[in-house]
N, C-alpha and C. Protein backbone atom coordinates (compact mmCIF):
# COMPACT_ATOMS: atom_id res chain seq x y z
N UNK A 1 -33.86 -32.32 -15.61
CA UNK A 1 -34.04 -31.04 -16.26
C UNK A 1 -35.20 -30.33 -15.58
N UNK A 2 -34.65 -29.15 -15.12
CA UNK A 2 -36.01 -27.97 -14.27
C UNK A 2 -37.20 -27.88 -15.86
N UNK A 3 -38.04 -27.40 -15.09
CA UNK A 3 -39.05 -27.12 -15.92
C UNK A 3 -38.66 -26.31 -16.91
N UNK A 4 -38.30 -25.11 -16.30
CA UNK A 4 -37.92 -23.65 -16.90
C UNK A 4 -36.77 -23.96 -17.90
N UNK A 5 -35.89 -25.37 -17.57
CA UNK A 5 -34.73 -25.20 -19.07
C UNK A 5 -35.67 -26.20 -19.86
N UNK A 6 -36.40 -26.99 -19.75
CA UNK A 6 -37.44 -27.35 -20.76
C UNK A 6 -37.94 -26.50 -21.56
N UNK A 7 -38.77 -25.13 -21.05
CA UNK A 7 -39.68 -24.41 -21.76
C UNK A 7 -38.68 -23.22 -22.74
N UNK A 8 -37.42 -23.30 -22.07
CA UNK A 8 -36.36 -23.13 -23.12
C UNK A 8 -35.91 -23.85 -24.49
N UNK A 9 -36.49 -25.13 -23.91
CA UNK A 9 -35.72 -26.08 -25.43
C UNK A 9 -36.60 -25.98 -26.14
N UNK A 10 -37.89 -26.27 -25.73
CA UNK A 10 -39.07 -26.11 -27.14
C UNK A 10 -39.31 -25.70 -27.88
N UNK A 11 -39.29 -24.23 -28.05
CA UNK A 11 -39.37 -23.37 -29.33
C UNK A 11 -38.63 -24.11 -30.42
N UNK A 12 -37.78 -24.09 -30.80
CA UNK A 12 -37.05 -24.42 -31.79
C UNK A 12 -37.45 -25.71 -31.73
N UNK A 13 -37.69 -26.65 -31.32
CA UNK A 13 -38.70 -28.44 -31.67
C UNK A 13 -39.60 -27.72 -31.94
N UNK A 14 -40.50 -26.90 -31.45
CA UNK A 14 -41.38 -26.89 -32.14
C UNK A 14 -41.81 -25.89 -33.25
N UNK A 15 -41.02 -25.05 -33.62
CA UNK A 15 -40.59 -24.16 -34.93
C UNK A 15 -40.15 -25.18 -36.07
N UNK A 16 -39.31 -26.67 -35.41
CA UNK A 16 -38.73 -27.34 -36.70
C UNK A 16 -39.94 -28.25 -36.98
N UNK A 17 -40.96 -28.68 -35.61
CA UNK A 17 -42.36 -29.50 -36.48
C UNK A 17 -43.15 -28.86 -37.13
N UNK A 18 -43.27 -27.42 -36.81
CA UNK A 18 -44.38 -26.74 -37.27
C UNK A 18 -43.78 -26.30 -38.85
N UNK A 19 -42.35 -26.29 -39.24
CA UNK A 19 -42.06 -25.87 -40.52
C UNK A 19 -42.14 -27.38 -41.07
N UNK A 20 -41.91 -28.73 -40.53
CA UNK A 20 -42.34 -29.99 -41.21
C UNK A 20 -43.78 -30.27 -41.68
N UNK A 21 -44.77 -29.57 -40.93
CA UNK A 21 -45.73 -30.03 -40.82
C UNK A 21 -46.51 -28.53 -42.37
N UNK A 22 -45.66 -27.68 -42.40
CA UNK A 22 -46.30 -26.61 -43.04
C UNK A 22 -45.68 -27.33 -44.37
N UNK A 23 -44.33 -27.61 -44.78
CA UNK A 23 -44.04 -27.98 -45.58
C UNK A 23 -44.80 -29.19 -46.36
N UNK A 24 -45.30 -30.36 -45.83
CA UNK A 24 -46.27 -31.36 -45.57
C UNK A 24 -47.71 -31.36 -46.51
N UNK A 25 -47.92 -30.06 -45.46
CA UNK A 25 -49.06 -29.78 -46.00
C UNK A 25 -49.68 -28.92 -47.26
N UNK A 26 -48.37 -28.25 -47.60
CA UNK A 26 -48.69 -27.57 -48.76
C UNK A 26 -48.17 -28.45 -50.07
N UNK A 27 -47.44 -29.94 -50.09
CA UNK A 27 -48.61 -30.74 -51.19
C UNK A 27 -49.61 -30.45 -51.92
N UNK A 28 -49.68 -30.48 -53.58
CA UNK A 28 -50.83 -30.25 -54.20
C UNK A 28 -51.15 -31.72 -54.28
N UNK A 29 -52.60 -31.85 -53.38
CA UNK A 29 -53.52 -33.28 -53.85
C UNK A 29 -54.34 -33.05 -54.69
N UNK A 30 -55.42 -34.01 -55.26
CA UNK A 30 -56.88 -34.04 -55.45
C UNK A 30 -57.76 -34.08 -54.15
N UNK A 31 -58.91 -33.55 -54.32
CA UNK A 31 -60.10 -33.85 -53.31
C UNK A 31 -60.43 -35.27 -53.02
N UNK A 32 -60.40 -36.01 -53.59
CA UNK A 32 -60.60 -37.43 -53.54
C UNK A 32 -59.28 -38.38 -53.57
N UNK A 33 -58.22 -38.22 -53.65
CA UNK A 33 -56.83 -38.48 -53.76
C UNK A 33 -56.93 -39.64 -52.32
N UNK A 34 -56.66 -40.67 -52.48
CA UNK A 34 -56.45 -41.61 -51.28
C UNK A 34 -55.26 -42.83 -51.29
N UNK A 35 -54.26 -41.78 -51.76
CA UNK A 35 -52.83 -42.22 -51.57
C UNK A 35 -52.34 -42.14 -50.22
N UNK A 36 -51.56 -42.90 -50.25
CA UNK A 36 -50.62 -42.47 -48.65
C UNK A 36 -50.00 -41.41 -48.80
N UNK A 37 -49.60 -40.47 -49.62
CA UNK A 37 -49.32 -39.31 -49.02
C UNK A 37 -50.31 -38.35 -49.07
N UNK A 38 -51.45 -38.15 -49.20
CA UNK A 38 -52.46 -37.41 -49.82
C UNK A 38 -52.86 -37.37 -48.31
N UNK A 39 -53.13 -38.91 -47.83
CA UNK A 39 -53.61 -38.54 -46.15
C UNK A 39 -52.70 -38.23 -45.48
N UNK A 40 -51.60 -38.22 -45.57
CA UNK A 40 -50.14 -37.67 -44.63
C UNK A 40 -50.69 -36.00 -44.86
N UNK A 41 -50.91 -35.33 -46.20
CA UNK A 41 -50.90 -34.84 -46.53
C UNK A 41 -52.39 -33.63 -45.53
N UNK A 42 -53.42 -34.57 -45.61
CA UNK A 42 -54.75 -33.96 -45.01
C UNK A 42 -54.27 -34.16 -43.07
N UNK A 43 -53.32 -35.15 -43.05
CA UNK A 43 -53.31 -35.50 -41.02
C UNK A 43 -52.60 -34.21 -41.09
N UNK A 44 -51.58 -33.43 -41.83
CA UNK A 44 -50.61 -32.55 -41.37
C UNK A 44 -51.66 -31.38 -41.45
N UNK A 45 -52.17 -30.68 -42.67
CA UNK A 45 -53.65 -30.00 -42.47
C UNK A 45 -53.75 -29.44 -41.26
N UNK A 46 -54.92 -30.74 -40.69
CA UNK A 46 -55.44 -31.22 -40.13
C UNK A 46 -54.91 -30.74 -38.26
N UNK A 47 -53.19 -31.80 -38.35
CA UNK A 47 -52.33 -30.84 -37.21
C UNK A 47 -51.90 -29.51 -37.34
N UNK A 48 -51.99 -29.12 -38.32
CA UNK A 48 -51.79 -27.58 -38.42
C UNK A 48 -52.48 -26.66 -37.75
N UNK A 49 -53.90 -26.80 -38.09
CA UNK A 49 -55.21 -25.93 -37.38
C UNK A 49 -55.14 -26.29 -35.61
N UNK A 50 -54.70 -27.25 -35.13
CA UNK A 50 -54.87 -27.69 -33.91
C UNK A 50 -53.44 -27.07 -33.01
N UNK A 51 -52.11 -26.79 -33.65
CA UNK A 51 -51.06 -27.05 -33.35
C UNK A 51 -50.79 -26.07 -32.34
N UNK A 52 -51.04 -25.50 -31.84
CA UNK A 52 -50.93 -24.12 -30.52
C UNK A 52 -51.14 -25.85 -29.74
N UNK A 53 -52.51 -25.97 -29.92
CA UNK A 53 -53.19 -27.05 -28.37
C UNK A 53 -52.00 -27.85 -27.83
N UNK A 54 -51.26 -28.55 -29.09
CA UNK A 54 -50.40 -29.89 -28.95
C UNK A 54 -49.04 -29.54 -28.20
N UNK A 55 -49.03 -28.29 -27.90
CA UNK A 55 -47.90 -27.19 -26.87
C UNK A 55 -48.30 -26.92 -25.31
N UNK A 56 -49.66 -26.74 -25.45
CA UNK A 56 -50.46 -26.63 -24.05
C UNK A 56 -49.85 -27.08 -22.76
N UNK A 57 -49.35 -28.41 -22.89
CA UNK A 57 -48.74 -29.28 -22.12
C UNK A 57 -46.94 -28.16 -21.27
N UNK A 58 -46.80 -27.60 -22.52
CA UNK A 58 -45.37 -26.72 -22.26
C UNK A 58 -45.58 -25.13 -21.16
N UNK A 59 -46.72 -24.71 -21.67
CA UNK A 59 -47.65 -23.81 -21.03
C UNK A 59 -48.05 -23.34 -19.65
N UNK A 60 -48.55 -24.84 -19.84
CA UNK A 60 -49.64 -24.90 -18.83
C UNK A 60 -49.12 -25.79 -17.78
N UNK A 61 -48.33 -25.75 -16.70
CA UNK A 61 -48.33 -26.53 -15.70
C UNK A 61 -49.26 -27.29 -15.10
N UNK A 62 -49.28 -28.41 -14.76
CA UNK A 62 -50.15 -29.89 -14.63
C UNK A 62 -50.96 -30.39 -15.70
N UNK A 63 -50.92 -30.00 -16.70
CA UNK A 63 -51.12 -30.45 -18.14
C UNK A 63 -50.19 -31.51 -18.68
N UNK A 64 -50.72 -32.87 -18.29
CA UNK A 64 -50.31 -34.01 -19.17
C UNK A 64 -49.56 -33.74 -20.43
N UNK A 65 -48.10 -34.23 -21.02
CA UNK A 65 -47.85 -34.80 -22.17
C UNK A 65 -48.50 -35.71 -23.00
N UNK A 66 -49.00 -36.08 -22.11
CA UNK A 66 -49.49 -37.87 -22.85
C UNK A 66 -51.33 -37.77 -23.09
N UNK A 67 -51.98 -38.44 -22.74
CA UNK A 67 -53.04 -38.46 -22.78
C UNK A 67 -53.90 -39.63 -22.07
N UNK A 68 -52.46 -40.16 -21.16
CA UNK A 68 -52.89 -41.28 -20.69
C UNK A 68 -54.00 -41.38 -19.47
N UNK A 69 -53.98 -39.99 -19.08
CA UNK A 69 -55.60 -40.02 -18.03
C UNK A 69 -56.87 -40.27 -18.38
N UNK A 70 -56.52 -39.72 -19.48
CA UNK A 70 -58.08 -39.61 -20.40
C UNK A 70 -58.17 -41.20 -20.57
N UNK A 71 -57.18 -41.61 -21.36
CA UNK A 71 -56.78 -43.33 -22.23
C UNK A 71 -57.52 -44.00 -21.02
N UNK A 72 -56.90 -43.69 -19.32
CA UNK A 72 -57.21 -44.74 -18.80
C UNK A 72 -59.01 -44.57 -18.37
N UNK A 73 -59.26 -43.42 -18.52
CA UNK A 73 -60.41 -42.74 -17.83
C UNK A 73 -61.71 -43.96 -18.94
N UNK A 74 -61.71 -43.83 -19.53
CA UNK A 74 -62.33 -44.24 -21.05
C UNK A 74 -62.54 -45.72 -21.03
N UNK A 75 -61.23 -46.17 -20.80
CA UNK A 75 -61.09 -48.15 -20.95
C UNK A 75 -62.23 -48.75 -20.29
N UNK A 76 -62.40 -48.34 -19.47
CA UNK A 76 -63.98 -49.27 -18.98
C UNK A 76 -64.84 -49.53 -20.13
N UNK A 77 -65.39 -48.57 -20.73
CA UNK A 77 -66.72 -48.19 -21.91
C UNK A 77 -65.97 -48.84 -22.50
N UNK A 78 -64.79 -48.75 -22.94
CA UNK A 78 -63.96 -49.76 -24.50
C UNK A 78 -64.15 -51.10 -24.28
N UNK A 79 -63.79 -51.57 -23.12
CA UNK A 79 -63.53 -53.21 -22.48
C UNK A 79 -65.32 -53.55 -22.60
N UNK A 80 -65.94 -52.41 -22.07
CA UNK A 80 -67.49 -52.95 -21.89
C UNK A 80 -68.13 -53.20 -22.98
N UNK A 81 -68.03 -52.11 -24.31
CA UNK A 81 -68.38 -52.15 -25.33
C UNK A 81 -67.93 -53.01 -25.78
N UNK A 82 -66.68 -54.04 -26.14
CA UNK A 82 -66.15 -54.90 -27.29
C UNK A 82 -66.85 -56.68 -26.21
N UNK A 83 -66.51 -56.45 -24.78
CA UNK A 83 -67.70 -57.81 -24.33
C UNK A 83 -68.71 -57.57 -24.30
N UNK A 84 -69.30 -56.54 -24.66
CA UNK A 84 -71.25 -56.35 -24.70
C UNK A 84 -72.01 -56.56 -25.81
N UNK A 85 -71.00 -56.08 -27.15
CA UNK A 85 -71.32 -55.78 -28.39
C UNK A 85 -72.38 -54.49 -28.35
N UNK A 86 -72.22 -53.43 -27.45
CA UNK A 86 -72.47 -52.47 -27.33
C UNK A 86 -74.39 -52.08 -27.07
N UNK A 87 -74.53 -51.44 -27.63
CA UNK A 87 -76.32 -50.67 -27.10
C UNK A 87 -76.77 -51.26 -28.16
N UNK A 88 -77.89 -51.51 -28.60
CA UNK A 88 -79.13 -51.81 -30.08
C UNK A 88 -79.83 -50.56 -30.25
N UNK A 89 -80.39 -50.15 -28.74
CA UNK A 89 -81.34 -48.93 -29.33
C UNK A 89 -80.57 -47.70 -28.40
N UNK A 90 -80.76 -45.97 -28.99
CA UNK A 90 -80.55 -44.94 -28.42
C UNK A 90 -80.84 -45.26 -26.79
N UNK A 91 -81.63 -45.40 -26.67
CA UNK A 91 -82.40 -45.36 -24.96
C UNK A 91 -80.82 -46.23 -23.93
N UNK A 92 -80.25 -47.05 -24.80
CA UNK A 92 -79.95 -48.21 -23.79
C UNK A 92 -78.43 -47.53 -24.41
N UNK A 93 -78.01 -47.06 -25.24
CA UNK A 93 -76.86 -46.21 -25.40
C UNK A 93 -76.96 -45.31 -24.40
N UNK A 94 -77.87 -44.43 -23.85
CA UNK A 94 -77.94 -43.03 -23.21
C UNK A 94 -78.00 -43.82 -21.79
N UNK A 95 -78.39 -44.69 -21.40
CA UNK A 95 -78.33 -45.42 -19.88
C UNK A 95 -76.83 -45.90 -19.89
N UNK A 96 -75.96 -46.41 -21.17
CA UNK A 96 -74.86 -47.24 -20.86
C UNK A 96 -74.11 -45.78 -20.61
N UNK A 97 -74.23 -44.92 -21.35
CA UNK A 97 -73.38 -43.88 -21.09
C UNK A 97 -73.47 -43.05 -19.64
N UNK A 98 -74.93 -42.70 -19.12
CA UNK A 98 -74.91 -42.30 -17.96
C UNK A 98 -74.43 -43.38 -16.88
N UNK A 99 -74.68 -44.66 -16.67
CA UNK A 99 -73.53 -45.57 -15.67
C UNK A 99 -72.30 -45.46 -15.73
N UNK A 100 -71.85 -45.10 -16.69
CA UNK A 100 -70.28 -45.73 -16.54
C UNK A 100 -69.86 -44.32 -16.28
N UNK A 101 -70.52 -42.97 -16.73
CA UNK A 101 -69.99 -41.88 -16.16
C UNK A 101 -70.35 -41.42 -14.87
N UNK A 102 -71.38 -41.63 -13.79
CA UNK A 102 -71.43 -42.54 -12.54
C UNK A 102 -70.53 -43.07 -11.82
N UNK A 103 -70.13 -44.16 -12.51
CA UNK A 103 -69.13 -45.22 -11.90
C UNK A 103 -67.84 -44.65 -11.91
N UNK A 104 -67.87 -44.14 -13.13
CA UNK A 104 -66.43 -43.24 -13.52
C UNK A 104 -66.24 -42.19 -11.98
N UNK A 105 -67.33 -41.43 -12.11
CA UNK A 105 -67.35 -40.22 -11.17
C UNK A 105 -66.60 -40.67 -10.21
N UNK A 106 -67.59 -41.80 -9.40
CA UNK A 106 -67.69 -42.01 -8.08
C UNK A 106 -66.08 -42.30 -7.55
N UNK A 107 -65.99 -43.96 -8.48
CA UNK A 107 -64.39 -44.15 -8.54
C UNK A 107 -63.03 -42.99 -8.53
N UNK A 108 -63.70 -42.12 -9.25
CA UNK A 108 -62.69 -40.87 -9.00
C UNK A 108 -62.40 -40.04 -7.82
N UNK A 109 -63.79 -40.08 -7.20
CA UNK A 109 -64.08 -39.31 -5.91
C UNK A 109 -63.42 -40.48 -5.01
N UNK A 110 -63.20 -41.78 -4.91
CA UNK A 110 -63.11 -42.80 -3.91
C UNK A 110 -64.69 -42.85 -3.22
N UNK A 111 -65.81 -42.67 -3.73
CA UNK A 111 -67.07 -42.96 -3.07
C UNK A 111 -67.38 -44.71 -3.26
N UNK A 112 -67.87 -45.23 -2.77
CA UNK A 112 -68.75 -46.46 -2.84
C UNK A 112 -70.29 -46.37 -3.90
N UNK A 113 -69.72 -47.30 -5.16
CA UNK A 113 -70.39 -47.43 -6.11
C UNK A 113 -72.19 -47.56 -5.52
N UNK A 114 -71.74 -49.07 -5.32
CA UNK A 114 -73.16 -49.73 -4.92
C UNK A 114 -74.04 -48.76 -3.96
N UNK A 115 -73.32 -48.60 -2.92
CA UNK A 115 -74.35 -47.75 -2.09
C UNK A 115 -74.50 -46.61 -2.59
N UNK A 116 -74.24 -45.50 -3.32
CA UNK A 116 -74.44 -44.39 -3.99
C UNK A 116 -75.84 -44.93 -4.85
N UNK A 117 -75.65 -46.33 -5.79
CA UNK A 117 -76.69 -46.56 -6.61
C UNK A 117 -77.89 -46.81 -5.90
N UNK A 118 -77.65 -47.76 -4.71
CA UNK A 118 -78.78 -48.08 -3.54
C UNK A 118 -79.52 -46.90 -3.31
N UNK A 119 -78.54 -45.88 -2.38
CA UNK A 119 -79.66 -44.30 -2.62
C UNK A 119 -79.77 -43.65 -3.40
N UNK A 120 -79.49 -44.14 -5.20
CA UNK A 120 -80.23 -43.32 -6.17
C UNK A 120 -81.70 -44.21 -6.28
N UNK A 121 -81.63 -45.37 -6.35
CA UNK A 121 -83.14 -46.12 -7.02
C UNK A 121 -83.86 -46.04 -5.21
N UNK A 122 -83.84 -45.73 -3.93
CA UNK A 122 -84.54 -45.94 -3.09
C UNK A 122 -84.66 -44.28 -3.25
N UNK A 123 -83.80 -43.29 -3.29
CA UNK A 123 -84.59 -41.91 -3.89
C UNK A 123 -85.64 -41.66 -4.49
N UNK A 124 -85.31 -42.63 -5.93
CA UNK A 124 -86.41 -42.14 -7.20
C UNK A 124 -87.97 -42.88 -6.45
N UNK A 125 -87.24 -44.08 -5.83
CA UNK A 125 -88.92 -45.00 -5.36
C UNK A 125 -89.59 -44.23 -4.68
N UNK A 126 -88.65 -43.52 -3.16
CA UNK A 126 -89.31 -42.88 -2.24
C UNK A 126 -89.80 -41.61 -2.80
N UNK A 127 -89.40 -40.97 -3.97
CA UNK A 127 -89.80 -39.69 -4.42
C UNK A 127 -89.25 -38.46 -3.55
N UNK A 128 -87.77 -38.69 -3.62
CA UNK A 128 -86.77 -37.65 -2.38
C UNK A 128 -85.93 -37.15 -3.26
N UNK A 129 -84.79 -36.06 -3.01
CA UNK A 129 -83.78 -36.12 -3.78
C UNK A 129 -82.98 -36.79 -3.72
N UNK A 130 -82.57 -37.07 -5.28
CA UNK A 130 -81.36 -37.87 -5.71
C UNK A 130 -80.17 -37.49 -5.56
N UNK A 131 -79.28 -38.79 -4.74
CA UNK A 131 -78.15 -38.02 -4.22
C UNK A 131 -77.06 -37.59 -5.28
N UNK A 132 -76.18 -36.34 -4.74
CA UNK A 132 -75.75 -35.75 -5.65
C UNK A 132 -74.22 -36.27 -6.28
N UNK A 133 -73.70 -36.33 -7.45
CA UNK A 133 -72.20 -36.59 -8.23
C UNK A 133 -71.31 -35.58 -7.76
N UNK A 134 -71.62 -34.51 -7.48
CA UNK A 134 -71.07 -33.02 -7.35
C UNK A 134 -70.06 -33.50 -5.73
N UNK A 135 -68.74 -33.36 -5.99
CA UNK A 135 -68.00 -33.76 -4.55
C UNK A 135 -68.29 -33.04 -3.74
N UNK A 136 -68.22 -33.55 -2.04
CA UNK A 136 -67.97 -33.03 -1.00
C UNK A 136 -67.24 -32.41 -0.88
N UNK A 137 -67.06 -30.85 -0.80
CA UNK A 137 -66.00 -30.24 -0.70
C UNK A 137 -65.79 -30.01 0.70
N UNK A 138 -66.71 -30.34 1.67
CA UNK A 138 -66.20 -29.65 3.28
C UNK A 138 -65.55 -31.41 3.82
N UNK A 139 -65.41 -32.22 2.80
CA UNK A 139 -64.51 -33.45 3.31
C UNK A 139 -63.45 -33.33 3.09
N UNK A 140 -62.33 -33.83 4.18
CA UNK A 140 -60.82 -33.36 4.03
C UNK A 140 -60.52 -34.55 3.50
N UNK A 141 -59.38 -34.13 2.31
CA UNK A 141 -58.73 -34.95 1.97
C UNK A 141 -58.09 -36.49 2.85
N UNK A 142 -57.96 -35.85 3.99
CA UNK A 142 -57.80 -37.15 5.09
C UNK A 142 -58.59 -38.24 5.16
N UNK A 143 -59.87 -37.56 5.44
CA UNK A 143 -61.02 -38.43 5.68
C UNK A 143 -60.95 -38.96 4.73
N UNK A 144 -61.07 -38.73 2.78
CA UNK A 144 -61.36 -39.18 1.84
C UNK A 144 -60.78 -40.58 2.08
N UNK A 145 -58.89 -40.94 2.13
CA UNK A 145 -57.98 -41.41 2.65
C UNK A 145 -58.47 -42.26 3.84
N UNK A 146 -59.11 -41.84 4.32
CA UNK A 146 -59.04 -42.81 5.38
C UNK A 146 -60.39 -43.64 5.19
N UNK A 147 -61.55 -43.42 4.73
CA UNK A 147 -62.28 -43.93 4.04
C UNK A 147 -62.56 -45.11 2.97
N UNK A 148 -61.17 -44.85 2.66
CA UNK A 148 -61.41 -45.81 1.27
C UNK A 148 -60.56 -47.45 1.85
């Protein structure tokens, strides 16, 4: 199926979730109500206010369906956090978070972890600038490729 008879079929899927989801939500609960439909009741809400975004994907060409870039982008910190048992104090939360978005970066760029970190701590020692996260843009995609 072309794109273009896709962005044809949607409307109507998504005219029939958005009348499920309106129907849903106009349920009379209590404020404190913590039945299973009461939270069916607040998730539909809830997707209501958001529901343009959850289309984006139809929109917007190279916009993911899924969310699985992000999912995979993330799993490091998840895997690290559940064998670490995570940070004790703020300070060592705000260091775990700046490494792994670092590592994240670099890995994304195809740069070399270690040596990137080598000339960040022989930077800060020597008192030079710290090298930068921000990509090489005058590197051709080739080189990147042939690099790694």
């Amino acid at each position: 199926m072309s794109r273009p008879e896709f962005q044809l079929l949607v409307p109507s899927i998504r005219n029939s979730i958005l009348t499920s989801l309106q129907e849903a939500a106009y349920y009379e609960i209590g404020t404190k109500e913590k039945t299973p439909l009461a939270k069916t009741v607040r998730t539909c809400r809830k997707l209501l206010k958001v529901e343009p975004a959850l289309w984006l994907f139809v929109e917007v060409e190279g916009v993911e369906p899924t969310n699985n870039a992000a999912e995979r982008a993330i799993r490091p910190a998840v895997i690290w956090r559940r064998t670490s048992f995570g940070s004790q104090t703020r300070m060592g939360s705000t260091f775990v978070s700046r490494i792994l978005t670092v590592v994240t970066s670099l890995k994304f760029q195809r740069r070399n972890v270690l040596e990137f970190m080598t000339d960040a701590v022989s930077a800060a020692r020597n008192d030079t600038p710290a090298p930068s996260l921000i990509p090489d843009t005058t590197v051709s995609e080739e080189q990147v490729v042939n690099a790694a």
